[in-house]
Protein backbone atom coordinates (compact mmCIF):
# COMPACT_ATOMS: atom_id res chain seq x y z
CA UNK A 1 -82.03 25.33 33.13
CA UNK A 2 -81.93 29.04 31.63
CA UNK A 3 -85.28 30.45 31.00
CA UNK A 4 -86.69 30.33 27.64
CA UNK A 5 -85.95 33.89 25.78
CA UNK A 6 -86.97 35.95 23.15
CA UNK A 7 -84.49 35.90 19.78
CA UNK A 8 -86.02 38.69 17.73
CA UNK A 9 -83.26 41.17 16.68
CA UNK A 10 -85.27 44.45 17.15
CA UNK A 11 -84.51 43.93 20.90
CA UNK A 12 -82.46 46.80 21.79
CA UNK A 13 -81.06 44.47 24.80
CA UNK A 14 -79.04 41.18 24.49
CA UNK A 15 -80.12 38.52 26.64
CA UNK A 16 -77.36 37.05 28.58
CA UNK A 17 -76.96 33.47 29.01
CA UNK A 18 -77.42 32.13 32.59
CA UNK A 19 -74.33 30.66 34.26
CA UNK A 20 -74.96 26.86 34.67
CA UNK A 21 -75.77 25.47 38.14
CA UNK A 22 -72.89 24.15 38.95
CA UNK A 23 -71.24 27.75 38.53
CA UNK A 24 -68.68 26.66 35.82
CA UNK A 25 -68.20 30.36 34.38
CA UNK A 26 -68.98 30.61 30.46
CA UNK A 27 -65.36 32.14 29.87
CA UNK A 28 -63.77 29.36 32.26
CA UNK A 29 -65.74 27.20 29.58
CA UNK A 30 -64.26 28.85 26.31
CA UNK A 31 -60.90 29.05 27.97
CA UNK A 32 -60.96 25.41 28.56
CA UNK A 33 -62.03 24.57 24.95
CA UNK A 34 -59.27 26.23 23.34
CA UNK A 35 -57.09 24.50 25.23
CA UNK A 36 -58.38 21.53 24.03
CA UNK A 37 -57.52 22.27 20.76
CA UNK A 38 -54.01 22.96 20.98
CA UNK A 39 -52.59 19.26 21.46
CA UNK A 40 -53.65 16.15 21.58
CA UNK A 41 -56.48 14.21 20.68
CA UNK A 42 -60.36 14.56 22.40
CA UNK A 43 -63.81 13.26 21.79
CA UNK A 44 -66.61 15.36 21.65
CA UNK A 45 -69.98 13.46 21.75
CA UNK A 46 -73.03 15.15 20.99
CA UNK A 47 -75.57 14.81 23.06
CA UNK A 48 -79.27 15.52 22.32
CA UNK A 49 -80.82 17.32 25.48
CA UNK A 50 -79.53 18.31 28.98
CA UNK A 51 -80.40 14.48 30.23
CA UNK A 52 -77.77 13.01 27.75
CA UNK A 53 -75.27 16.07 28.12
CA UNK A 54 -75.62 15.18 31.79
CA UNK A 55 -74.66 11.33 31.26
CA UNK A 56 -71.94 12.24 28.61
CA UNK A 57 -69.99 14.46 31.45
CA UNK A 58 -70.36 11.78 33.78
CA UNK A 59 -68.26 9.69 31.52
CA UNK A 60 -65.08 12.41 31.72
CA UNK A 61 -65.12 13.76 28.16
CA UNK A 62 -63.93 16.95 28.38
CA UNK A 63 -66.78 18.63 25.84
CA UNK A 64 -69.96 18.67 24.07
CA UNK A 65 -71.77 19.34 20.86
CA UNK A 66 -74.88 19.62 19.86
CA UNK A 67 -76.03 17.84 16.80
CA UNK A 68 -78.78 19.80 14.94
CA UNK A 69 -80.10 15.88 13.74
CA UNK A 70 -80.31 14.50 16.86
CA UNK A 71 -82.29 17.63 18.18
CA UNK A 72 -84.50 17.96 15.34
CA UNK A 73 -85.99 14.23 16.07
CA UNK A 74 -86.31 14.91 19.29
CA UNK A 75 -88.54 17.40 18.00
CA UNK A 76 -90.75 15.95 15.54
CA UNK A 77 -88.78 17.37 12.71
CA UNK A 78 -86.02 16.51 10.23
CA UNK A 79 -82.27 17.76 10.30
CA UNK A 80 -82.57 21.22 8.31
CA UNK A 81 -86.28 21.93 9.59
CA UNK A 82 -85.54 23.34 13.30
CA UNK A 83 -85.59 27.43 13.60
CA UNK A 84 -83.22 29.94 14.56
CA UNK A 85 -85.30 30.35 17.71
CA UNK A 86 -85.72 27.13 18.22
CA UNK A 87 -81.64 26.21 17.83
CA UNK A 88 -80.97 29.26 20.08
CA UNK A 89 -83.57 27.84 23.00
CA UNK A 90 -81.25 24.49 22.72
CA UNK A 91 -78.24 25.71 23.18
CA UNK A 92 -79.25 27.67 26.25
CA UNK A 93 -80.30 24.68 27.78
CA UNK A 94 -77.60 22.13 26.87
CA UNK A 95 -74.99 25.01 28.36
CA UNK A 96 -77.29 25.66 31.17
CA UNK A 97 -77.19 21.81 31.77
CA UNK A 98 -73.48 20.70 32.33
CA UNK A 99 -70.35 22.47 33.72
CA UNK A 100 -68.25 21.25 30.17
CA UNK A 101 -67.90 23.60 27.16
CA UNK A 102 -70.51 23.10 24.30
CA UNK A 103 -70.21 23.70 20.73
CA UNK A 104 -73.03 24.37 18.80
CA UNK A 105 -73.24 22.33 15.06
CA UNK A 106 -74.71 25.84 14.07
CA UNK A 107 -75.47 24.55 10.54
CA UNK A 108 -75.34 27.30 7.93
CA UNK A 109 -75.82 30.02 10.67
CA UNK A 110 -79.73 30.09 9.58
CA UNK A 111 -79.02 32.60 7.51
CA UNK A 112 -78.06 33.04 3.44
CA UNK A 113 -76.24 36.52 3.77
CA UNK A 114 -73.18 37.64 5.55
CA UNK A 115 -75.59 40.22 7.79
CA UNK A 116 -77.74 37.64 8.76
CA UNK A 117 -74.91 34.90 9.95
CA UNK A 118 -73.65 37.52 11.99
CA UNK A 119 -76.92 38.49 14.04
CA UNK A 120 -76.91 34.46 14.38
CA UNK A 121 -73.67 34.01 15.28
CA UNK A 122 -73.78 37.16 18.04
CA UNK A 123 -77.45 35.18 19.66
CA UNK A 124 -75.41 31.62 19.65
CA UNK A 125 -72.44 33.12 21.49
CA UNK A 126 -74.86 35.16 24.25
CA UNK A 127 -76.58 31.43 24.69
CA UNK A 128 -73.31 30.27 26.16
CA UNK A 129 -71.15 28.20 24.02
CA UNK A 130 -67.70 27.79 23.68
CA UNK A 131 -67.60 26.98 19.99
CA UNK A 132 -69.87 27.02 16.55
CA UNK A 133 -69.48 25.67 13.48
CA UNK A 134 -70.74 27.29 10.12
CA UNK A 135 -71.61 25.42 7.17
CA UNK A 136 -70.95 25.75 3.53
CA UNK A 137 -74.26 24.01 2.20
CA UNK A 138 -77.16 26.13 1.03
CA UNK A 139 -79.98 22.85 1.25
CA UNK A 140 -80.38 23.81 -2.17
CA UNK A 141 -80.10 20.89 -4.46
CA UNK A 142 -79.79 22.24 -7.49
CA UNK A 143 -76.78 24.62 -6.02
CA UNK A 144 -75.83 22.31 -2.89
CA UNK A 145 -72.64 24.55 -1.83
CA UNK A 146 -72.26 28.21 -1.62
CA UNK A 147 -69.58 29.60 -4.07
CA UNK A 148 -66.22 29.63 -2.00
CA UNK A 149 -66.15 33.52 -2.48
CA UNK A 150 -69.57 33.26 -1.05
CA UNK A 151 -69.04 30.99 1.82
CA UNK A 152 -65.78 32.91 2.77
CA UNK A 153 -67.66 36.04 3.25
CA UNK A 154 -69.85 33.99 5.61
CA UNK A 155 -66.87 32.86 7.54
CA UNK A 156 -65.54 36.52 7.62
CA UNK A 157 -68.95 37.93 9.21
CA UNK A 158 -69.11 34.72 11.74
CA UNK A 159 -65.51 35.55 12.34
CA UNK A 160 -66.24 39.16 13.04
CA UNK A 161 -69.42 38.12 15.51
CA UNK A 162 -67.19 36.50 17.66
CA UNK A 163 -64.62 39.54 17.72
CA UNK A 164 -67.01 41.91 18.64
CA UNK A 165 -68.31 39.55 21.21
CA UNK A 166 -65.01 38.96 22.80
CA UNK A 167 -63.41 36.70 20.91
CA UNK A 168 -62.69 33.57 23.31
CA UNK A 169 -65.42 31.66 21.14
CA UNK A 170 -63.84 29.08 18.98
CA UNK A 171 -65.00 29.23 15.11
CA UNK A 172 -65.39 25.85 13.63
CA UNK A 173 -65.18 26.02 9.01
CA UNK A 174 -67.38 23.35 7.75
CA UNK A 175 -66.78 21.96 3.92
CA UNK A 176 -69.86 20.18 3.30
CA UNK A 177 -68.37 18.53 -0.22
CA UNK A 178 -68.33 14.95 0.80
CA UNK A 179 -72.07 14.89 2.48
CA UNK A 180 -73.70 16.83 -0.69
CA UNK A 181 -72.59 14.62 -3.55
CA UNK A 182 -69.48 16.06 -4.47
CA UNK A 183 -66.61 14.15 -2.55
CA UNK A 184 -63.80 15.96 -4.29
CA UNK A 185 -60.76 15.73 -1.75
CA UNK A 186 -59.39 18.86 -3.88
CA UNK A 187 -62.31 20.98 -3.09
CA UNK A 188 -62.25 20.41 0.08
CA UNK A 189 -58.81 20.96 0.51
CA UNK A 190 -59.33 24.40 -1.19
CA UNK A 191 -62.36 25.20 1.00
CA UNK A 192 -60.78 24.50 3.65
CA UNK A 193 -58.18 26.44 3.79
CA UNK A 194 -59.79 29.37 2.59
CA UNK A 195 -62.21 29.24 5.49
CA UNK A 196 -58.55 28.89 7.66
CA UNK A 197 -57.30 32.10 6.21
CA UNK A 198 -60.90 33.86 6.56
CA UNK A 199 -60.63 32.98 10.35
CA UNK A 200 -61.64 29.78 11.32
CA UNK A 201 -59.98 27.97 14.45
CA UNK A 202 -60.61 24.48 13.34
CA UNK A 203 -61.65 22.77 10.38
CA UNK A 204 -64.15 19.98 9.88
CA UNK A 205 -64.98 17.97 6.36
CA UNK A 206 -67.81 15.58 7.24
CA UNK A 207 -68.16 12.08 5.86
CA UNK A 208 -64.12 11.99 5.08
CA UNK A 209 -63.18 8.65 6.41
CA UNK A 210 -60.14 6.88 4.85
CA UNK A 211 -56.90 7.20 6.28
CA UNK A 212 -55.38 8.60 2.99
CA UNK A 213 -58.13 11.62 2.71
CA UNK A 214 -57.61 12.18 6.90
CA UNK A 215 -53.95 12.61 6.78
CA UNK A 216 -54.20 14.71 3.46
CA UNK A 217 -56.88 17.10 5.52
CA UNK A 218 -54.85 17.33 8.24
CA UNK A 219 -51.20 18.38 6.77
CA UNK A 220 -54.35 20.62 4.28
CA UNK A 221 -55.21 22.84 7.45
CA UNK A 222 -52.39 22.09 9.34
CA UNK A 223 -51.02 23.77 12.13
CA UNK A 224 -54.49 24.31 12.81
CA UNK A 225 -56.95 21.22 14.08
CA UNK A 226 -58.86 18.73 12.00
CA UNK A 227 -62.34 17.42 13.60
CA UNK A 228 -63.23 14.06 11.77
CA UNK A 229 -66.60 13.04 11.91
CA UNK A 230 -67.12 8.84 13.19
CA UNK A 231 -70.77 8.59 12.08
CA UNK A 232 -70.48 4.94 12.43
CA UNK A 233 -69.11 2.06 12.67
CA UNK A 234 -64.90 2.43 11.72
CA UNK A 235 -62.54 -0.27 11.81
CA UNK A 236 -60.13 2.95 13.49
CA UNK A 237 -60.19 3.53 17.29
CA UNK A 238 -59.24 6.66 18.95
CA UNK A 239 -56.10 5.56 18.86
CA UNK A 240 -56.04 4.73 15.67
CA UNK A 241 -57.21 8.50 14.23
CA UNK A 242 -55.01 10.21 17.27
CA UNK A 243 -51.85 8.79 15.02
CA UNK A 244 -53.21 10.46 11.85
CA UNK A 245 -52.87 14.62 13.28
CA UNK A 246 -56.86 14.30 14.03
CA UNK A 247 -57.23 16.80 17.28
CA UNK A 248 -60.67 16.39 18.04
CA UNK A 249 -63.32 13.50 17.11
CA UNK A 250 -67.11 13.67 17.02
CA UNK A 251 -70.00 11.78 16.58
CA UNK A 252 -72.86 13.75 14.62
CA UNK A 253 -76.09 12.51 14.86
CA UNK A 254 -74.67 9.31 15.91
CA UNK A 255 -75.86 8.57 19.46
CA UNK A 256 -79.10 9.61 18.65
CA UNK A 257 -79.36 7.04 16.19
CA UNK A 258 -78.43 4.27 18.61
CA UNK A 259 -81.03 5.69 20.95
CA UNK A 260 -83.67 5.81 17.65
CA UNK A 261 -82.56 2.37 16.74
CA UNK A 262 -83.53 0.87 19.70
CA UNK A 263 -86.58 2.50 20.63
CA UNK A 264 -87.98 1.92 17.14
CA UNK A 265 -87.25 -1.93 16.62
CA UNK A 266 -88.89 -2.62 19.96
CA UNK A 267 -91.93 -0.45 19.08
CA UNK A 268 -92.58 -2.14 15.89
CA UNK A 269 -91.65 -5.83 17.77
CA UNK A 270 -94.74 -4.86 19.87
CA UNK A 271 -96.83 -3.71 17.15
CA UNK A 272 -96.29 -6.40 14.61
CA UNK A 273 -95.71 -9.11 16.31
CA UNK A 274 -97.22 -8.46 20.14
CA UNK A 275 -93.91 -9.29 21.81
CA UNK A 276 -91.93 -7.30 24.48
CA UNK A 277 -88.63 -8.64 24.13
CA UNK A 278 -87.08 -5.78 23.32
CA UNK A 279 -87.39 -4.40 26.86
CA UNK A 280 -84.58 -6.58 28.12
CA UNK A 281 -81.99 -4.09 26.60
CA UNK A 282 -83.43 -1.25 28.53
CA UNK A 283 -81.29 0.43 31.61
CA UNK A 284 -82.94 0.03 34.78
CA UNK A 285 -85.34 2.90 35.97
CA UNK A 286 -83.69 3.34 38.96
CA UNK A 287 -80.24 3.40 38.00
CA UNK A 288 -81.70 6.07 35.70
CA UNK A 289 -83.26 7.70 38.76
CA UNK A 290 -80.33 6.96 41.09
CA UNK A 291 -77.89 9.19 38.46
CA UNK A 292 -80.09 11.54 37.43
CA UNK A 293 -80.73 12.92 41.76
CA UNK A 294 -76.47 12.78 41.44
CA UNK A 295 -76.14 15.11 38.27
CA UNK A 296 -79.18 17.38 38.50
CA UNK A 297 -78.08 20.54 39.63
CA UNK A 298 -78.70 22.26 42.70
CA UNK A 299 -81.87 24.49 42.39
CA UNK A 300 -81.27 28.30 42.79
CA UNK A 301 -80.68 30.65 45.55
């Protein structure tokens, strides 16, 4: 795992993100990931710390990303309360943790101005990852999405991180319209594409889910990829969403929730009701053990 470091942006000197154990390079990473995205369909799961980024690779998906939900909980806190720091310390140890590219759900790039997603955006790609995404929600209800002119400038200055930086990093545009209250297909549409033209690589509309808004979104931002978010249960497989243009497919908060689900309804069996039937669900400890001495990486040196 890379060492904790300091995110403070008086440092005169950039940290640089440790090369994982198994010695997957970061730019073999990125390289990989845009490949990805260039035909084809591909699940990216989002895992929740490096033991769950370490079981997801086992299972031959081909990426990661992070889901700023799913961390948060693990944290004590709700999705929106974790820190720039603390989003920065996460993503150094998820790509510390597994030889697959990650992309960081980057949320609004903890920033409100343009300046201030770029410093973000510039810390995120020296932590290792192969991808971000940046938001168009402000966590504001009163004023739930920025202005497009607004958000655009946010994509240009994310856009312009990752030039400076190299460029290899993929740029994810986020239209936050259908998870804010407003699920105007229009808007999105509009969004989208100007976050496309301001130089995102792929766009993403979370909490579309009917086959008739999919397709739309997809000839929308098309010849560039649609991710579609599966936050639950969807009568579409893989298959299913492959057949609509979708290129990539991810799961949010999703997995975490599972995890949640069944940690909490056993807790409260045993609290209300004294009974420790919910154990029999549980994976065997060593089977646990037995994969975890298989996928921990080598120590150092």
């Amino acid at each position: 795992m890379a060492k904790r470091r300091r995110h403070s942006a008086k440092h005169t000197a950039a940290p640089v993100a440790a090369e994982p154990a198994n010695r997957t390079s970061i730019a073999d990473k990125r390289r990989a990931f845009q490949l990805l995205h260039q035909s084809g369909c591909f699940v990216i799961p989002n895992p929740w710390d490096a033991g769950s980024a370490r079981y997801l690779e086992s299972l031959n998906f081909k990426a990661l990303a992070t889901t700023s939900a799913g961390f948060a909980w693990s944290q004590g806190l709700p999705d929106g309360a974790i820190t720039r720091d603390m989003a920065i310390d996460h993503l150094y140890e998820l790509c510390s943790a597994t030889s697959l590219p990650v992309n960081a759900d980057f949320q609004a790039g903890f920033a409100h101005d343009s300046h201030g997603v770029t410093e973000s955006v510039k810390l995120a790609i020296e932590a290792g990852v192969a991808g971000l995404s940046i938001e168009d929600s402000t966590d504001d209800p009163a004023k739930p999405l920025y202005e497009i002119d607004e958000a655009v400038a946010r994509m240009r200055a994310a856009r312009s991180a990752i030039d400076q930086s190299g460029g290899d990093t993929l740029l994810v545009g986020r239209a936050e319209c259908f998870l804010v209250g407003r699920p105007n297909l229009d808007e999105t549409i509009t969004r989208l594409k100007a976050y496309s033209e301001a130089g995102a690589d792929c766009l993403y509309a979370p909490g579309v889910t009917t086959r008739e808004q999919i397709t739309a979104l997809v000839s929308a931002v098309a010849p560039k990829p649609l991710n579609l978010l599966v936050g639950g249960v969807s009568p579409m497989t893989v298959k299913d969403i492959e057949e609509l243009g979708v290129r990539r497919i991810s799961v949010g908060g999703a997995l975490a929730r599972v995890a949640w689900g069944a940690f909490t309804r056993t807790a409260i069996m045993i609290a209300e009701q004294g009974k420790f039937d919910g154990f029999a669900d549980g994976a065997p400890g060593q089977a646990i053990n037995a994969f975890f001495r298989t996928a921990a990486p080598s120590p150092p040196g």
